[in-house]
PDB file of N, CA and C in Angstrom:
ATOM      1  N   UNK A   1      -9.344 187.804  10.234  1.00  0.00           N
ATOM      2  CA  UNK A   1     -10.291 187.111   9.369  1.00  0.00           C
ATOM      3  C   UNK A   1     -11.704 187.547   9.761  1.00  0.00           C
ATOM      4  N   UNK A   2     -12.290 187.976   9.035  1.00  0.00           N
ATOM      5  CA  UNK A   2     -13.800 188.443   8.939  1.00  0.00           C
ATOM      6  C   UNK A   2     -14.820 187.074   8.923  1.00  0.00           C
ATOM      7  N   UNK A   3     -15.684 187.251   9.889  1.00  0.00           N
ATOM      8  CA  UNK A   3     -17.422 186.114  10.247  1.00  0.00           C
ATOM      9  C   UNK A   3     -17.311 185.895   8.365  1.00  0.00           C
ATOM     10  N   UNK A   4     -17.356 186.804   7.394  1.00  0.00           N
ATOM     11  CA  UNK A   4     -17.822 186.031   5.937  1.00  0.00           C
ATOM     12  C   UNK A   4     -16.869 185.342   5.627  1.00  0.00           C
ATOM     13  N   UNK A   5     -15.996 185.460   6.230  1.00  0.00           N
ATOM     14  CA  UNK A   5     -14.431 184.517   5.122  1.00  0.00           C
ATOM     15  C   UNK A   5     -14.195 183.173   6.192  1.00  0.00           C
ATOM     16  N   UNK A   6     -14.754 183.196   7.419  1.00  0.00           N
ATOM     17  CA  UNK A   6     -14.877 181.984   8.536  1.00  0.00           C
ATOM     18  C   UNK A   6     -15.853 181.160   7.548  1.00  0.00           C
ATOM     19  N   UNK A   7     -17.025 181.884   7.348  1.00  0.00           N
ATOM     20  CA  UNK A   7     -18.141 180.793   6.756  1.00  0.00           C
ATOM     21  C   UNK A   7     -17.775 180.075   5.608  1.00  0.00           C
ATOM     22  N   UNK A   8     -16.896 180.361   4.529  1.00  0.00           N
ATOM     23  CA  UNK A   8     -16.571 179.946   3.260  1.00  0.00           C
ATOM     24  C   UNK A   8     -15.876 179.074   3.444  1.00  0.00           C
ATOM     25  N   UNK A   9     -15.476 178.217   4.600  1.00  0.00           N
ATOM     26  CA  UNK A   9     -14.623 177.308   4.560  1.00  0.00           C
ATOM     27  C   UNK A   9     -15.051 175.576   4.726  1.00  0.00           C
ATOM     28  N   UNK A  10     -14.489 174.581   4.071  1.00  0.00           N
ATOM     29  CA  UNK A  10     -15.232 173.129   4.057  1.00  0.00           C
ATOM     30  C   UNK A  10     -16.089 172.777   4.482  1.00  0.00           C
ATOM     31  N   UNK A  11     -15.896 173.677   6.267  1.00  0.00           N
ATOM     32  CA  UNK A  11     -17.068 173.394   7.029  1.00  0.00           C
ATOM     33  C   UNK A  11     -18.514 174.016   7.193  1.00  0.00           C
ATOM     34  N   UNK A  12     -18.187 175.209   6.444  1.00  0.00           N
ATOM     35  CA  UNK A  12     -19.107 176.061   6.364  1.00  0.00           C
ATOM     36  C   UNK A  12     -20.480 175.008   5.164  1.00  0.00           C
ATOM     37  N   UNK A  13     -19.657 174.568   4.005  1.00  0.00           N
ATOM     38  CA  UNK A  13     -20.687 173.452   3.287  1.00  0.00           C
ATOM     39  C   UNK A  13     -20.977 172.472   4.047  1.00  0.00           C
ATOM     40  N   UNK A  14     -20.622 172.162   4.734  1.00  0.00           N
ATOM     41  CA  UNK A  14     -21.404 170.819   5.072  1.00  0.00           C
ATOM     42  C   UNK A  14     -22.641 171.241   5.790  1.00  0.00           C
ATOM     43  N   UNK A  15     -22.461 172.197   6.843  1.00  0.00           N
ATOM     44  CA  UNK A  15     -23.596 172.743   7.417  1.00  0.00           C
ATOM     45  C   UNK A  15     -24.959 173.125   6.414  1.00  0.00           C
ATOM     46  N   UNK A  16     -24.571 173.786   5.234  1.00  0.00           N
ATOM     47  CA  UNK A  16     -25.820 174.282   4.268  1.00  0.00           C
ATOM     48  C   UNK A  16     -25.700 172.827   4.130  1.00  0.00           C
ATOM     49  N   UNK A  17     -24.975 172.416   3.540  1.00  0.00           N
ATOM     50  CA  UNK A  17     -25.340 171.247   2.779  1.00  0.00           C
ATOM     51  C   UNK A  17     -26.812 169.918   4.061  1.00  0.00           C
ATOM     52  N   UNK A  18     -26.706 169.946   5.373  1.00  0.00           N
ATOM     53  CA  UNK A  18     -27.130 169.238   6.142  1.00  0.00           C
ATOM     54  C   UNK A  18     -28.459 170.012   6.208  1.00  0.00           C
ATOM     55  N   UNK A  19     -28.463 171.447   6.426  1.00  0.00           N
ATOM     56  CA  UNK A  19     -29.472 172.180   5.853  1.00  0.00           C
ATOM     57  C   UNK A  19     -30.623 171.904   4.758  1.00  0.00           C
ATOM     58  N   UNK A  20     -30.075 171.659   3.874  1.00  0.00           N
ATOM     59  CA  UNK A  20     -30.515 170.816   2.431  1.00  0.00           C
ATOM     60  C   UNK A  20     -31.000 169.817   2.461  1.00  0.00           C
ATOM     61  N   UNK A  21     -31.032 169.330   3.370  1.00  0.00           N
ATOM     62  CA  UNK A  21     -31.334 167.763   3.289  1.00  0.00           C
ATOM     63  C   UNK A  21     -32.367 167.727   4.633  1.00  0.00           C
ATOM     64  N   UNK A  22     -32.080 168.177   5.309  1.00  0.00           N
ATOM     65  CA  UNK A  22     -32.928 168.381   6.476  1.00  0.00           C
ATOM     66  C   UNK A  22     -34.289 169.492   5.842  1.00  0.00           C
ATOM     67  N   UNK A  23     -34.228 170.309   4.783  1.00  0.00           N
ATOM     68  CA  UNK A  23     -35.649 170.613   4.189  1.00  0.00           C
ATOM     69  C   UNK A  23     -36.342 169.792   3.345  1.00  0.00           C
ATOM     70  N   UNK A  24     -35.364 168.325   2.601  1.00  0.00           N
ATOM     71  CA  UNK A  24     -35.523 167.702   2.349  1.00  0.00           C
ATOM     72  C   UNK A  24     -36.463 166.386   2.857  1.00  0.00           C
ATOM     73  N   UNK A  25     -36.193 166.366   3.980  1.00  0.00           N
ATOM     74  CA  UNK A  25     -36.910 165.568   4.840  1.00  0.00           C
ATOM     75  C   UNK A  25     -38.250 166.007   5.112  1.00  0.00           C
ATOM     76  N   UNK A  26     -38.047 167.580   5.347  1.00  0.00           N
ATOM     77  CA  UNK A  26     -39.366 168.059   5.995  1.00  0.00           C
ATOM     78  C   UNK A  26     -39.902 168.110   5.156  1.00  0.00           C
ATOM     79  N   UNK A  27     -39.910 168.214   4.101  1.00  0.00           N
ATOM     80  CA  UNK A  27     -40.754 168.170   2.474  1.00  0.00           C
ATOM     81  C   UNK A  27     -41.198 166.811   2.778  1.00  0.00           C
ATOM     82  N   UNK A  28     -40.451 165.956   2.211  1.00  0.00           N
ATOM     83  CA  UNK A  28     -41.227 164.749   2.551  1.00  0.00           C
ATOM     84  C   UNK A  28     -42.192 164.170   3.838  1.00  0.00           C
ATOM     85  N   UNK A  29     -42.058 164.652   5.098  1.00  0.00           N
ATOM     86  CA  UNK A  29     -43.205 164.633   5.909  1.00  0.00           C
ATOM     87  C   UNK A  29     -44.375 165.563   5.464  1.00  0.00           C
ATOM     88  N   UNK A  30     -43.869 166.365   5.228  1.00  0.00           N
ATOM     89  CA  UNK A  30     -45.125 167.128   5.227  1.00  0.00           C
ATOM     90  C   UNK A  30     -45.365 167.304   3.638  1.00  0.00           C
ATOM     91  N   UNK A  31     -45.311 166.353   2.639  1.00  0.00           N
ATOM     92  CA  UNK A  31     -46.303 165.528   1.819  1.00  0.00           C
ATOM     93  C   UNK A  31     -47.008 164.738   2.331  1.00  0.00           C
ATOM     94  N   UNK A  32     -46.499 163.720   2.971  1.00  0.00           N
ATOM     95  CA  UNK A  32     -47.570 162.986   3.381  1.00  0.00           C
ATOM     96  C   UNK A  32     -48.820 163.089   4.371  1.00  0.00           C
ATOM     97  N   UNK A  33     -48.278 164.348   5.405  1.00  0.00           N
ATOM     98  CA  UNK A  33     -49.458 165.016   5.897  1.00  0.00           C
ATOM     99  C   UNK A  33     -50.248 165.638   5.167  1.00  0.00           C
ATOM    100  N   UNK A  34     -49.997 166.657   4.287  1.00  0.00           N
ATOM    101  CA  UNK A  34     -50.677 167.418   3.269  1.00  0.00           C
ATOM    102  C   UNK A  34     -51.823 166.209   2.739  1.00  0.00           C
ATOM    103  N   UNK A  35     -51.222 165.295   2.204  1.00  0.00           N
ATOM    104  CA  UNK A  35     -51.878 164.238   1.233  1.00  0.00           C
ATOM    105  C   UNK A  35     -52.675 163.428   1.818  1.00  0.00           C
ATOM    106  N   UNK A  36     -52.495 163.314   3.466  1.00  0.00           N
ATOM    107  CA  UNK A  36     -53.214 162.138   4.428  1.00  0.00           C
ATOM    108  C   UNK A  36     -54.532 163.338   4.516  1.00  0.00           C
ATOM    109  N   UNK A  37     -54.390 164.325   5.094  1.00  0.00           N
ATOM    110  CA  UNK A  37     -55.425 165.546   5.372  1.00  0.00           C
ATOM    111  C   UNK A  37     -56.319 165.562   4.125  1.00  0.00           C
ATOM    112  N   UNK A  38     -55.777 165.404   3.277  1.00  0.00           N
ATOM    113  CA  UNK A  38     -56.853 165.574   2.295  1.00  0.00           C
ATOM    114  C   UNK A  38     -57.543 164.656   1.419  1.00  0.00           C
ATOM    115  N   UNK A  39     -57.061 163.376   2.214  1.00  0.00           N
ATOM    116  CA  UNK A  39     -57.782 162.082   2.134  1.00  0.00           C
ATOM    117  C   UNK A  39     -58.763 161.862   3.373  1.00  0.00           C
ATOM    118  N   UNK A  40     -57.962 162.556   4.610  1.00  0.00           N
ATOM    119  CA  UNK A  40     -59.032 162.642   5.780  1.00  0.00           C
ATOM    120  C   UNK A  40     -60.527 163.223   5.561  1.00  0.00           C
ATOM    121  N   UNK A  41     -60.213 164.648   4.626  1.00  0.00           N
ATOM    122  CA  UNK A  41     -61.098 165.198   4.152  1.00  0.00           C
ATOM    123  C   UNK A  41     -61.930 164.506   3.365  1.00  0.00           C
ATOM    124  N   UNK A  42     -61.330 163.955   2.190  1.00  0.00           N
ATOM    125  CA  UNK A  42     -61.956 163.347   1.480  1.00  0.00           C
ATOM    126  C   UNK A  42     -63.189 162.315   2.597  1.00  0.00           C
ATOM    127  N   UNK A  43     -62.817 161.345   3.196  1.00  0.00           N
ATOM    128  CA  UNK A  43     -63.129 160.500   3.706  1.00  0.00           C
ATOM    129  C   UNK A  43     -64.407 161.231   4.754  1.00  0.00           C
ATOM    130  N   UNK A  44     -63.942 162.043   5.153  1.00  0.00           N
ATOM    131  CA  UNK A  44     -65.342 162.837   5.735  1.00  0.00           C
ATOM    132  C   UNK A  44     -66.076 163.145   5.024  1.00  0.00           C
ATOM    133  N   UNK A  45     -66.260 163.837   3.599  1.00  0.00           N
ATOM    134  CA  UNK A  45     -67.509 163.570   2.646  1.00  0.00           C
ATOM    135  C   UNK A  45     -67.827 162.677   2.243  1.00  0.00           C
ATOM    136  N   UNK A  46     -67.501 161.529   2.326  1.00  0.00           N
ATOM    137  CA  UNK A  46     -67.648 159.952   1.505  1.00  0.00           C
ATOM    138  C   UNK A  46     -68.224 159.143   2.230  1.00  0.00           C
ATOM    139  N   UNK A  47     -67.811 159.262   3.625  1.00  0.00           N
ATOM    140  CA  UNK A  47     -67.717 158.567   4.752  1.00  0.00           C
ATOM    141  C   UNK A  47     -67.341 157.750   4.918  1.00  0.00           C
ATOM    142  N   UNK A  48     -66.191 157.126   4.142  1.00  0.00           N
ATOM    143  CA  UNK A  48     -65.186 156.079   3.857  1.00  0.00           C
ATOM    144  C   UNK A  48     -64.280 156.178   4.992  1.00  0.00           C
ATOM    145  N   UNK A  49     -64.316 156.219   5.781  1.00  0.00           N
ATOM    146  CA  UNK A  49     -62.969 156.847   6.703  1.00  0.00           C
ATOM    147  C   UNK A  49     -62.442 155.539   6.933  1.00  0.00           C
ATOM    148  N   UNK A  50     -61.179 155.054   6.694  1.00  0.00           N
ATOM    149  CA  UNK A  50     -59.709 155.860   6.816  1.00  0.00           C
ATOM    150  C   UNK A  50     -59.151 155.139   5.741  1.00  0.00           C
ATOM    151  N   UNK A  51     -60.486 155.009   4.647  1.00  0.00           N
ATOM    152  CA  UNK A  51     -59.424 154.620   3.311  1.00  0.00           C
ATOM    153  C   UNK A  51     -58.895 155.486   2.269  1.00  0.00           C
ATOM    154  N   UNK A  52     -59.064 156.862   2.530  1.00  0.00           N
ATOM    155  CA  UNK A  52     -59.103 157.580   1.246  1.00  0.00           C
ATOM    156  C   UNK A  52     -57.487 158.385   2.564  1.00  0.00           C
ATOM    157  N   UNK A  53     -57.254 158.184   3.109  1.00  0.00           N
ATOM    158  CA  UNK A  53     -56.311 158.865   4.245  1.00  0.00           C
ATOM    159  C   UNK A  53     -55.529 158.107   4.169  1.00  0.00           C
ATOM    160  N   UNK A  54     -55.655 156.913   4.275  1.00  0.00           N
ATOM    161  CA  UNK A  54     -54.364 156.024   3.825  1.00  0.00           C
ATOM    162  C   UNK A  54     -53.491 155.588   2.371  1.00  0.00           C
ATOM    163  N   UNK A  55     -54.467 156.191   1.557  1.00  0.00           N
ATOM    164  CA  UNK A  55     -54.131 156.321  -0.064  1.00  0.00           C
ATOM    165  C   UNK A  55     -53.588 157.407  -0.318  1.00  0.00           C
ATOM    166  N   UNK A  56     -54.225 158.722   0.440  1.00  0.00           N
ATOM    167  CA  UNK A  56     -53.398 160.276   0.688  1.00  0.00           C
ATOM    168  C   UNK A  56     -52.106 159.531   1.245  1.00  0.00           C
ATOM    169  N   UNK A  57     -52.004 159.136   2.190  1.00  0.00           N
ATOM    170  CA  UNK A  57     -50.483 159.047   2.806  1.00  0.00           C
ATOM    171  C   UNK A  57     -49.394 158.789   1.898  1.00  0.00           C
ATOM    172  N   UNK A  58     -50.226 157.301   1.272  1.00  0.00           N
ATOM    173  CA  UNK A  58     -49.036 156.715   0.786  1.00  0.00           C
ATOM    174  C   UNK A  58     -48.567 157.379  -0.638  1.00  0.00           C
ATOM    175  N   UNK A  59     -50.050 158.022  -1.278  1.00  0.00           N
ATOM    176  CA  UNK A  59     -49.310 159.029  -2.612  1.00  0.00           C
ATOM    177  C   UNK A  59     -48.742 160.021  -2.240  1.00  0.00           C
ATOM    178  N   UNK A  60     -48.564 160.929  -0.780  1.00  0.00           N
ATOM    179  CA  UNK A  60     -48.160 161.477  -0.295  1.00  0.00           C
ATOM    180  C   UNK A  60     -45.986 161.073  -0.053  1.00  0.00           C
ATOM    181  N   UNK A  61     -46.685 160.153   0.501  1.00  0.00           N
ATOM    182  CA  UNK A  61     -44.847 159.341   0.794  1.00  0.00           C
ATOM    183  C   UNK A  61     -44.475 159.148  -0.535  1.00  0.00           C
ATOM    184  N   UNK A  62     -44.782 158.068  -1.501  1.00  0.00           N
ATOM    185  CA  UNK A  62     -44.387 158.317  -2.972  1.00  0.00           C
ATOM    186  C   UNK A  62     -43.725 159.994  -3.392  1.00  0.00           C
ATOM    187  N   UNK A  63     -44.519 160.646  -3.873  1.00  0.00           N
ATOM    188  CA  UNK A  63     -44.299 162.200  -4.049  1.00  0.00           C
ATOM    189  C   UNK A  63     -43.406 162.574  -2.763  1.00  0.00           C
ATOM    190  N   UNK A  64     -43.259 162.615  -2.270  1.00  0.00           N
ATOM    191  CA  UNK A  64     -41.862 163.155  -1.064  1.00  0.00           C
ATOM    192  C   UNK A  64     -40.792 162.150  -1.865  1.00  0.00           C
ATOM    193  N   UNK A  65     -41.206 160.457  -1.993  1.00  0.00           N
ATOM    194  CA  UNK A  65     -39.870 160.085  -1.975  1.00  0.00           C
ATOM    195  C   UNK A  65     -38.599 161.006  -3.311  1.00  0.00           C
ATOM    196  N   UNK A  66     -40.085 160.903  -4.188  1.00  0.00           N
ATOM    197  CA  UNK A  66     -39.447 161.443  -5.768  1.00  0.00           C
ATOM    198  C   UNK A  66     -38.992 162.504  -5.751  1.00  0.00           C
ATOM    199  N   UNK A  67     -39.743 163.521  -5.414  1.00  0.00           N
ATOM    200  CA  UNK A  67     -38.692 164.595  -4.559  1.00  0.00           C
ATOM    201  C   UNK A  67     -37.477 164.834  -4.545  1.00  0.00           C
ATOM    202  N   UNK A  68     -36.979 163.483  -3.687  1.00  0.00           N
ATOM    203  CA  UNK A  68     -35.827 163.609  -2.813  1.00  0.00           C
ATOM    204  C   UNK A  68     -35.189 162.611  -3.911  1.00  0.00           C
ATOM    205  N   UNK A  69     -35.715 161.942  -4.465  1.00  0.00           N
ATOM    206  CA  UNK A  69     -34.789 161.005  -5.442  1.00  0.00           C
ATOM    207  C   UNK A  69     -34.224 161.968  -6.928  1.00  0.00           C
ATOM    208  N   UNK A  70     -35.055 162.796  -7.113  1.00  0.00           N
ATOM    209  CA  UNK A  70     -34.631 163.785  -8.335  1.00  0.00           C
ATOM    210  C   UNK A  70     -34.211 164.751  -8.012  1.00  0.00           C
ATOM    211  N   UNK A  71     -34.247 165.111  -6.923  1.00  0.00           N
ATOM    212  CA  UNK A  71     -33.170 165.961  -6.055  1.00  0.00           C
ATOM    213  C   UNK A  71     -31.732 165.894  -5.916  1.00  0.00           C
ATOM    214  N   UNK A  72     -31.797 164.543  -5.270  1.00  0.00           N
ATOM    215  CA  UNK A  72     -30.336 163.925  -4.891  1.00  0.00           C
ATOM    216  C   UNK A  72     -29.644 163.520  -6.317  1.00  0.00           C
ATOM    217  N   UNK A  73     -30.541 163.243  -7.528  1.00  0.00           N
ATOM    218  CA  UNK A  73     -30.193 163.027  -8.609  1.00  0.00           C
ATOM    219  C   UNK A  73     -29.384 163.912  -9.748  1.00  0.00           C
ATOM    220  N   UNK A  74     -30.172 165.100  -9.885  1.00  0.00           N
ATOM    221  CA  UNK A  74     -29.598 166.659 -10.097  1.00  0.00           C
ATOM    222  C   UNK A  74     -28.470 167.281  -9.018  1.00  0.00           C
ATOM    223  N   UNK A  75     -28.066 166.754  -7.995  1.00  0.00           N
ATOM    224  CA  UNK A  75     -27.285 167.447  -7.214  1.00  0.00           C
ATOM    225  C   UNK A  75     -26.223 166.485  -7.932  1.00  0.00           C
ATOM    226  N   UNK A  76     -26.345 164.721  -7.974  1.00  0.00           N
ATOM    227  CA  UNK A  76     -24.774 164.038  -8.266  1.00  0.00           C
ATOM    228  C   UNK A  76     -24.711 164.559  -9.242  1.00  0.00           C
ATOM    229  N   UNK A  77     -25.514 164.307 -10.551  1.00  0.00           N
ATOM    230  CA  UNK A  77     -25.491 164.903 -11.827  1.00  0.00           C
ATOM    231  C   UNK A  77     -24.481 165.944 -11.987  1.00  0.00           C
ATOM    232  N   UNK A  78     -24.835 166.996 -11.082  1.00  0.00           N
ATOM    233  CA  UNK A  78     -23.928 168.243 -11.367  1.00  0.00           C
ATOM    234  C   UNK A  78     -22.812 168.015 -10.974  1.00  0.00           C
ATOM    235  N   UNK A  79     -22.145 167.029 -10.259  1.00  0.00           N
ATOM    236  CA  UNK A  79     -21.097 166.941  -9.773  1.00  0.00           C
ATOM    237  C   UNK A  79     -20.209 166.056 -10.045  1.00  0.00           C
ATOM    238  N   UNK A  80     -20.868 165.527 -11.316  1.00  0.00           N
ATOM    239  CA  UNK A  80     -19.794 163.868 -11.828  1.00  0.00           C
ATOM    240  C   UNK A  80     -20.047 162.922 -11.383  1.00  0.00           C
ATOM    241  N   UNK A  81     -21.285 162.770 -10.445  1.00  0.00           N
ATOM    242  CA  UNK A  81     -21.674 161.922  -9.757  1.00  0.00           C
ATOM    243  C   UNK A  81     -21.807 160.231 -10.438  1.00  0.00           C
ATOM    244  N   UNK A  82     -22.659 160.333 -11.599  1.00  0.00           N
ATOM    245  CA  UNK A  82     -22.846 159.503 -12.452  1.00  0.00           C
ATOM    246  C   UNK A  82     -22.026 158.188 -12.623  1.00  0.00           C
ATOM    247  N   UNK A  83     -21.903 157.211 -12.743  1.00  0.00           N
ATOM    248  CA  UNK A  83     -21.088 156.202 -13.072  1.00  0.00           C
ATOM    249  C   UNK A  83     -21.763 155.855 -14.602  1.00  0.00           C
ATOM    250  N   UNK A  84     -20.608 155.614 -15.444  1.00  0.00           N
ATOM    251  CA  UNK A  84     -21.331 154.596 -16.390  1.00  0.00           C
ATOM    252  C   UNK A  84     -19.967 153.839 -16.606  1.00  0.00           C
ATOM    253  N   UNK A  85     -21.110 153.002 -17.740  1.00  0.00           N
ATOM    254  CA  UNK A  85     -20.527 151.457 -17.727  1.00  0.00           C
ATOM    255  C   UNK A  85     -19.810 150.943 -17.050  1.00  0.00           C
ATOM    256  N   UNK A  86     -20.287 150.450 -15.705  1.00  0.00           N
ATOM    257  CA  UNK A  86     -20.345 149.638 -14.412  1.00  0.00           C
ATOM    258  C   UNK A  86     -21.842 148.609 -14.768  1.00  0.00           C
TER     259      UNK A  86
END
């Protein structure tokens, strides 16, 4: 058995698949850094500091969450995931 025909097996998905989700995550941190930084910024020309950084964060965390919610959404989707009428 050949290293490519080892990888194709159940276990081989779960690994990408944990992969996936673990860039998933890091997307979502690093929205909310992206978004805090540039409220930090903001807040250094304004001189508002640390309200325009804490509004970055949290539209930051929002936008990561959605992300990961229309993400995970399109992945059941494709897979029958869906329930209806429940």
């Amino acid at each position: 058995m050949t290293p490519a025909q080892k990888d194709e097996g159940p276990g081989a998905r779960g690994y990408g698949q944990g992969y996936e989700y673990f860039a998933m995550a890091l997307t979502f941190v690093i929205a909310i850094l992206l978004f805090g930084a540039g409220g930090w910024f903001l807040d250094g020309v304004t001189h508002t500091r640390p309200l325009f950084a804490i509004i970055g964060a949290f539209v930051g965390g929002f936008a990561g969450f959605m992300r990961i919610y229309y993400r995970v959404k399109a992945d059941t989707a494709g897979k029958g995931g869906e329930r209806r009428g429940v």
